[in-house]
PDB file of N, CA and C in Angstrom:
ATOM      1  N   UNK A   1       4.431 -12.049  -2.950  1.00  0.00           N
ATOM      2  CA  UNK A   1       3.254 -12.619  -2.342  1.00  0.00           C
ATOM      3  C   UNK A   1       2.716 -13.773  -3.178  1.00  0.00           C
ATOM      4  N   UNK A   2       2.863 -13.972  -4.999  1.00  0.00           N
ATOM      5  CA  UNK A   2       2.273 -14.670  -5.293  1.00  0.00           C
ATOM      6  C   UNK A   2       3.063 -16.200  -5.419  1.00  0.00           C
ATOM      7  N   UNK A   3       4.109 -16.360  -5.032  1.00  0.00           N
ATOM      8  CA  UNK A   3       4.875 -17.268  -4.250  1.00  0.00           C
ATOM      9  C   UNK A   3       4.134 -18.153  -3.115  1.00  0.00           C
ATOM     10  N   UNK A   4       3.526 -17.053  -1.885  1.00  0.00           N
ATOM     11  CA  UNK A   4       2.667 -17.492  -0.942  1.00  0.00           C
ATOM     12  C   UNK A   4       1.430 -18.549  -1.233  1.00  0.00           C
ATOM     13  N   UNK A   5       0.767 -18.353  -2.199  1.00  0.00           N
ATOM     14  CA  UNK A   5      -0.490 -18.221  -2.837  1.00  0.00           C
ATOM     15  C   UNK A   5      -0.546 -19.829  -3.421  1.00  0.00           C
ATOM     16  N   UNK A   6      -1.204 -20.591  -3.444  1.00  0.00           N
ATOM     17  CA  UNK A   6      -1.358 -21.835  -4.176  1.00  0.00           C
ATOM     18  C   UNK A   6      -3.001 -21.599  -5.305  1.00  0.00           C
ATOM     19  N   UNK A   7      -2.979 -22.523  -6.535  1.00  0.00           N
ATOM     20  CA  UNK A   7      -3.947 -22.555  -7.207  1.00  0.00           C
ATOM     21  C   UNK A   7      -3.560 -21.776  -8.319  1.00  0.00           C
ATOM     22  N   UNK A   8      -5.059 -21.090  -9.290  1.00  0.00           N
ATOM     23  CA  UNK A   8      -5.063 -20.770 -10.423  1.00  0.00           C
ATOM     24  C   UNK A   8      -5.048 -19.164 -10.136  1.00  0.00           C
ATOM     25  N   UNK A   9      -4.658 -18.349 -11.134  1.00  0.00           N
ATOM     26  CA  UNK A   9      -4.255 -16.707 -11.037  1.00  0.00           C
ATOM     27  C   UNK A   9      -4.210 -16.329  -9.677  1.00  0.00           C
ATOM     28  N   UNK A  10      -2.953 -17.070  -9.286  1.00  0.00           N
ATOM     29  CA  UNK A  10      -2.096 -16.444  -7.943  1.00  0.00           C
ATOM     30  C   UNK A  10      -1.720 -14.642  -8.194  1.00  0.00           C
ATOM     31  N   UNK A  11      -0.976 -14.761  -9.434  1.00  0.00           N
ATOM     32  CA  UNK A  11      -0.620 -13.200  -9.005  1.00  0.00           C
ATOM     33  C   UNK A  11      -2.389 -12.169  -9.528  1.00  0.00           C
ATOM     34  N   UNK A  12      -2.773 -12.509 -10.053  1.00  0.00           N
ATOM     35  CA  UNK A  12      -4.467 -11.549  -9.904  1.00  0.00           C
ATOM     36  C   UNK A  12      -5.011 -11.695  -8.742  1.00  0.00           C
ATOM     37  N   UNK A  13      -5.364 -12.631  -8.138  1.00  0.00           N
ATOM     38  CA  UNK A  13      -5.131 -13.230  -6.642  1.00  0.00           C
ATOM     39  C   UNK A  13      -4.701 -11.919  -6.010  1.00  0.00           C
ATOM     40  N   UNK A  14      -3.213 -12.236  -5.608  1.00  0.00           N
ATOM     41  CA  UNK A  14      -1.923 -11.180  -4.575  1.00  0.00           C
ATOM     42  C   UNK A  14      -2.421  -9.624  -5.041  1.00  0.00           C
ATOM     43  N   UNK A  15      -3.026  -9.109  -5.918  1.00  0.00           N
ATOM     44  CA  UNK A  15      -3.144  -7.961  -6.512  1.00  0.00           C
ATOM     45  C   UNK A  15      -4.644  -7.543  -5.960  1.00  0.00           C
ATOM     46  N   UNK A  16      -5.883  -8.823  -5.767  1.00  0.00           N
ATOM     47  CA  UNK A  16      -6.850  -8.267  -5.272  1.00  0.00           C
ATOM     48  C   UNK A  16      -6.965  -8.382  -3.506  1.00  0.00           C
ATOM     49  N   UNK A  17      -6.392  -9.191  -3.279  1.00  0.00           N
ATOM     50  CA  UNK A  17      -5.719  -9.319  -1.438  1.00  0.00           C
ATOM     51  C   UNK A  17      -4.798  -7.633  -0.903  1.00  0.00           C
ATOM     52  N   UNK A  18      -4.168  -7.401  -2.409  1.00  0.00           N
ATOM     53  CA  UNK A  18      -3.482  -6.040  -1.615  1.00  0.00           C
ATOM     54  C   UNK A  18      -4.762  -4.975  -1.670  1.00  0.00           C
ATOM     55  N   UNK A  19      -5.328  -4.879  -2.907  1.00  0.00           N
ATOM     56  CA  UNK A  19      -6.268  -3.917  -3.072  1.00  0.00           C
ATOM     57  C   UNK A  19      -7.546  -3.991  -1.858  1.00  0.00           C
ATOM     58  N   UNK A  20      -7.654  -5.137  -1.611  1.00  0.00           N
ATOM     59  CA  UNK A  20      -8.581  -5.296  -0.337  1.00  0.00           C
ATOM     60  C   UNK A  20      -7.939  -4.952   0.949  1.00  0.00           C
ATOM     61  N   UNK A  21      -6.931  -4.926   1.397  1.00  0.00           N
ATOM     62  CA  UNK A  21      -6.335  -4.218   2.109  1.00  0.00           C
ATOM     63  C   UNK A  21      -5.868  -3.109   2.647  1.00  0.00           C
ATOM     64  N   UNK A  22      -5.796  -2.132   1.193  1.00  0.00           N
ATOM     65  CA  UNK A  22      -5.307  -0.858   1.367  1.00  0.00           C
ATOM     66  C   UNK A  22      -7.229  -0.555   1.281  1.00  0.00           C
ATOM     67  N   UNK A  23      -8.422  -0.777   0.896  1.00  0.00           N
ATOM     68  CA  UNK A  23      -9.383  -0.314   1.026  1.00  0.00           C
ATOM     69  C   UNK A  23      -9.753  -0.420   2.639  1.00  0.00           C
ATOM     70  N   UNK A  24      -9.156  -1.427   3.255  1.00  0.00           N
ATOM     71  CA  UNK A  24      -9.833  -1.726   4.688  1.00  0.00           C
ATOM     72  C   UNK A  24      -8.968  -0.666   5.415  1.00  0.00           C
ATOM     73  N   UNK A  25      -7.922  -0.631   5.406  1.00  0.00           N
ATOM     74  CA  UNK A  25      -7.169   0.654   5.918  1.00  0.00           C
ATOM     75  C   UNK A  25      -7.574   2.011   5.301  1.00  0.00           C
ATOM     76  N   UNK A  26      -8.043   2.134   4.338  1.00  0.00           N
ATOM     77  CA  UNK A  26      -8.270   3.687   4.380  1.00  0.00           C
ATOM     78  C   UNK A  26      -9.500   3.600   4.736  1.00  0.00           C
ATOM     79  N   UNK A  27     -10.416   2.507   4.472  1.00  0.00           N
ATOM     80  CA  UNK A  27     -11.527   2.913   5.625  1.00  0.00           C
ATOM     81  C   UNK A  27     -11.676   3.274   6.735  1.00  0.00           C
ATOM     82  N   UNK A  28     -10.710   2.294   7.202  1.00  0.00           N
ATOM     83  CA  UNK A  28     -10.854   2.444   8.857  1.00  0.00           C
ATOM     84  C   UNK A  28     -10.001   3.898   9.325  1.00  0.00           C
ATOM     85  N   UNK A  29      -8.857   4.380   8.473  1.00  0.00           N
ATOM     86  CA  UNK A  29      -8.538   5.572   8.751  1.00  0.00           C
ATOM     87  C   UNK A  29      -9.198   6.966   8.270  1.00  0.00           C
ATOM     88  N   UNK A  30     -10.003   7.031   7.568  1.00  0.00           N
ATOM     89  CA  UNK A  30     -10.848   7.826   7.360  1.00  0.00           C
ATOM     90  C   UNK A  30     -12.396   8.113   7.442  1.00  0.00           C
ATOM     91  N   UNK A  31     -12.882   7.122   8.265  1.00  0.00           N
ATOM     92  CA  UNK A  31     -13.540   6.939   8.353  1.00  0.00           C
ATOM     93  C   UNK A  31     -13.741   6.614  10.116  1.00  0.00           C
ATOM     94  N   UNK A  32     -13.253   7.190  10.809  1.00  0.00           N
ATOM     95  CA  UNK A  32     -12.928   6.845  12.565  1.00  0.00           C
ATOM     96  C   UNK A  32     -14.506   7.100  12.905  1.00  0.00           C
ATOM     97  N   UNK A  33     -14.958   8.331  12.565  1.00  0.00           N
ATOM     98  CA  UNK A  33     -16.193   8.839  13.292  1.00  0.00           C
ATOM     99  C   UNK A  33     -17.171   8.170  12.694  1.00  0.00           C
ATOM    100  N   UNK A  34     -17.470   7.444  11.513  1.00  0.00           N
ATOM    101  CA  UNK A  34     -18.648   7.180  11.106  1.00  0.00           C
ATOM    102  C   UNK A  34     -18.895   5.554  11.283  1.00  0.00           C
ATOM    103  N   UNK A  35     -19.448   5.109  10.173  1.00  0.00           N
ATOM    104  CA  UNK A  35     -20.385   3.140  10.994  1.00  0.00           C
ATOM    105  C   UNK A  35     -18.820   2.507  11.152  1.00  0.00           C
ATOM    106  N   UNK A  36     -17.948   2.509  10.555  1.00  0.00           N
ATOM    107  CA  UNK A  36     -16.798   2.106  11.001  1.00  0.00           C
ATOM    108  C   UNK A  36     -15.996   2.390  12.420  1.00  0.00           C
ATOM    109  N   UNK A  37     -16.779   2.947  13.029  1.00  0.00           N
ATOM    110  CA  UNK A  37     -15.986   3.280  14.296  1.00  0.00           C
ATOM    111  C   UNK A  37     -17.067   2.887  15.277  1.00  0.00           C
ATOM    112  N   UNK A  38     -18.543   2.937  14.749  1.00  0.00           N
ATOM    113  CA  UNK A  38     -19.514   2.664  15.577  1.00  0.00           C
ATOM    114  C   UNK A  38     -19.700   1.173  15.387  1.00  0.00           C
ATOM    115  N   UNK A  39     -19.232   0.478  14.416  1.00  0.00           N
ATOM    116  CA  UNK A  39     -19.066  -0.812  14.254  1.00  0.00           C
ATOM    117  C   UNK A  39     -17.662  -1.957  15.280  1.00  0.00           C
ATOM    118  N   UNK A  40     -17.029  -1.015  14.923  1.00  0.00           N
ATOM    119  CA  UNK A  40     -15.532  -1.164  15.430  1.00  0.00           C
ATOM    120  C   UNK A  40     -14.886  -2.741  14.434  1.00  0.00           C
ATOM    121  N   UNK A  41     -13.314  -2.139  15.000  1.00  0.00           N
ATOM    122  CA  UNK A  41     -12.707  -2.599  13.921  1.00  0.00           C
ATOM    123  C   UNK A  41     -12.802  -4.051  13.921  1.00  0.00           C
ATOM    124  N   UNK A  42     -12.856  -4.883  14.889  1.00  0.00           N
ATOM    125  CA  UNK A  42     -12.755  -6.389  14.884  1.00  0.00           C
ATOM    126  C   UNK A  42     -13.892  -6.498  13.821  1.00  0.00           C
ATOM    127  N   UNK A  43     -15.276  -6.046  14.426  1.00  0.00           N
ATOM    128  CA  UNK A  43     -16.782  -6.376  13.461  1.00  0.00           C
ATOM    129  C   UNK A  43     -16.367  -6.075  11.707  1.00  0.00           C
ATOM    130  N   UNK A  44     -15.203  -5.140  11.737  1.00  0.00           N
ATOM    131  CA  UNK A  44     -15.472  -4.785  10.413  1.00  0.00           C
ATOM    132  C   UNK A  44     -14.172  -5.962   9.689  1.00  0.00           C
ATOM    133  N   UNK A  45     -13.611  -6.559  10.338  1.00  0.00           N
ATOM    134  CA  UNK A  45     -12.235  -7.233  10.042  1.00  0.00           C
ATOM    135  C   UNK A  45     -13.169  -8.638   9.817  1.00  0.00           C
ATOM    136  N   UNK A  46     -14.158  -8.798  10.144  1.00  0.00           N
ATOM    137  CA  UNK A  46     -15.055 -10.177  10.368  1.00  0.00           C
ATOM    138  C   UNK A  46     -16.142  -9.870   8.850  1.00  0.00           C
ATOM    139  N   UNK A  47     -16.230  -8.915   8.656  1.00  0.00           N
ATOM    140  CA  UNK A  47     -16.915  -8.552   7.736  1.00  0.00           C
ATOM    141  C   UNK A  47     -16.331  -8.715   6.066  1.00  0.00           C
ATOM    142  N   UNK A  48     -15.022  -8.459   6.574  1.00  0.00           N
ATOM    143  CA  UNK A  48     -13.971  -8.344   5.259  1.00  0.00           C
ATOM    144  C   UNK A  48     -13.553  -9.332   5.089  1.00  0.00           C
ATOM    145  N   UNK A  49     -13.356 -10.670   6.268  1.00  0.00           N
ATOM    146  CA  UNK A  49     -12.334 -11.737   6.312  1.00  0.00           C
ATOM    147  C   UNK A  49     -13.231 -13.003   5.236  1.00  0.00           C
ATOM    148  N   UNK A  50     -13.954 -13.088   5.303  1.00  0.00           N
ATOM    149  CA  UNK A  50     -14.470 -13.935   3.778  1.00  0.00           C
ATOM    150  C   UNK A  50     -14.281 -13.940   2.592  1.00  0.00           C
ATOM    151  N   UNK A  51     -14.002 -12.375   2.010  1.00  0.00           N
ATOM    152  CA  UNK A  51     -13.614 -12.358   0.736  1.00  0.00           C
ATOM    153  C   UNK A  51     -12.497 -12.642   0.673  1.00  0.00           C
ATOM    154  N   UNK A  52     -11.527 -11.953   1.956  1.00  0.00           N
ATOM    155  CA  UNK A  52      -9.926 -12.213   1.603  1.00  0.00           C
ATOM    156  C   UNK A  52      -9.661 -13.692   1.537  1.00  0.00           C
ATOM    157  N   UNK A  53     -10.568 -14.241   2.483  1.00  0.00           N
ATOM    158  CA  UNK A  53     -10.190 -15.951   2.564  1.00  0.00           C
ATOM    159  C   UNK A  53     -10.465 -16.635   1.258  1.00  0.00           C
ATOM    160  N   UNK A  54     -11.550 -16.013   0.639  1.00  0.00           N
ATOM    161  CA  UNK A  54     -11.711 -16.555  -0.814  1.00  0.00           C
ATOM    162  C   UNK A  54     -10.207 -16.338  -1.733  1.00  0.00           C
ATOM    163  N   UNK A  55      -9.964 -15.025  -1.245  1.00  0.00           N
ATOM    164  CA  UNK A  55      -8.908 -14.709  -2.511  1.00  0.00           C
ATOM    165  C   UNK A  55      -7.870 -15.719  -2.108  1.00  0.00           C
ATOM    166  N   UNK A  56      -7.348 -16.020  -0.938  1.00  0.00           N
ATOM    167  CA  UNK A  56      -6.222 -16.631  -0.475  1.00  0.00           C
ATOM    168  C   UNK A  56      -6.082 -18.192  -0.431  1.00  0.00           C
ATOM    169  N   UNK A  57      -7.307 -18.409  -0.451  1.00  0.00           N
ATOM    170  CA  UNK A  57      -7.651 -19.809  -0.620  1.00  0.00           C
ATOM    171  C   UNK A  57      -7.954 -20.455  -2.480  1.00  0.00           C
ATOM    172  N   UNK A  58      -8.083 -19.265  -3.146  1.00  0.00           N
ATOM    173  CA  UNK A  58      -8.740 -19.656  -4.531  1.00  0.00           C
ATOM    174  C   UNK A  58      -9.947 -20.251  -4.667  1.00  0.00           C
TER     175      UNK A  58
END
């Protein structure tokens, strides 16, 4: 992934993009019944998509 990645600490970068990822998935899978489900997933993917864009963008 840190191939993908342009700018300064690409691979710390690729390492906090995965970690933000596997947190949005176990949210959303463990979390079905509670504000994550009453939110739903697009709202919560809109919620998350700024930081990742930070990480991906540098």
């Amino acid at each position: 992934m840190t191939t993908l990645l342009t700018g300064r600490e690409r691979a710390l970068r690729a390492e906090l993009i995965v970690g933000q990822l596997l947190g949005l998935g176990a949210t959303l899978s463990l979390h079905r019944s509670g504000a994550t489900r009453r939110a739903g997933a697009e709202h919560v993917a809109d919620l998350y998509a700024p930081a990742l864009q930070r990480l991906v963008t540098g």
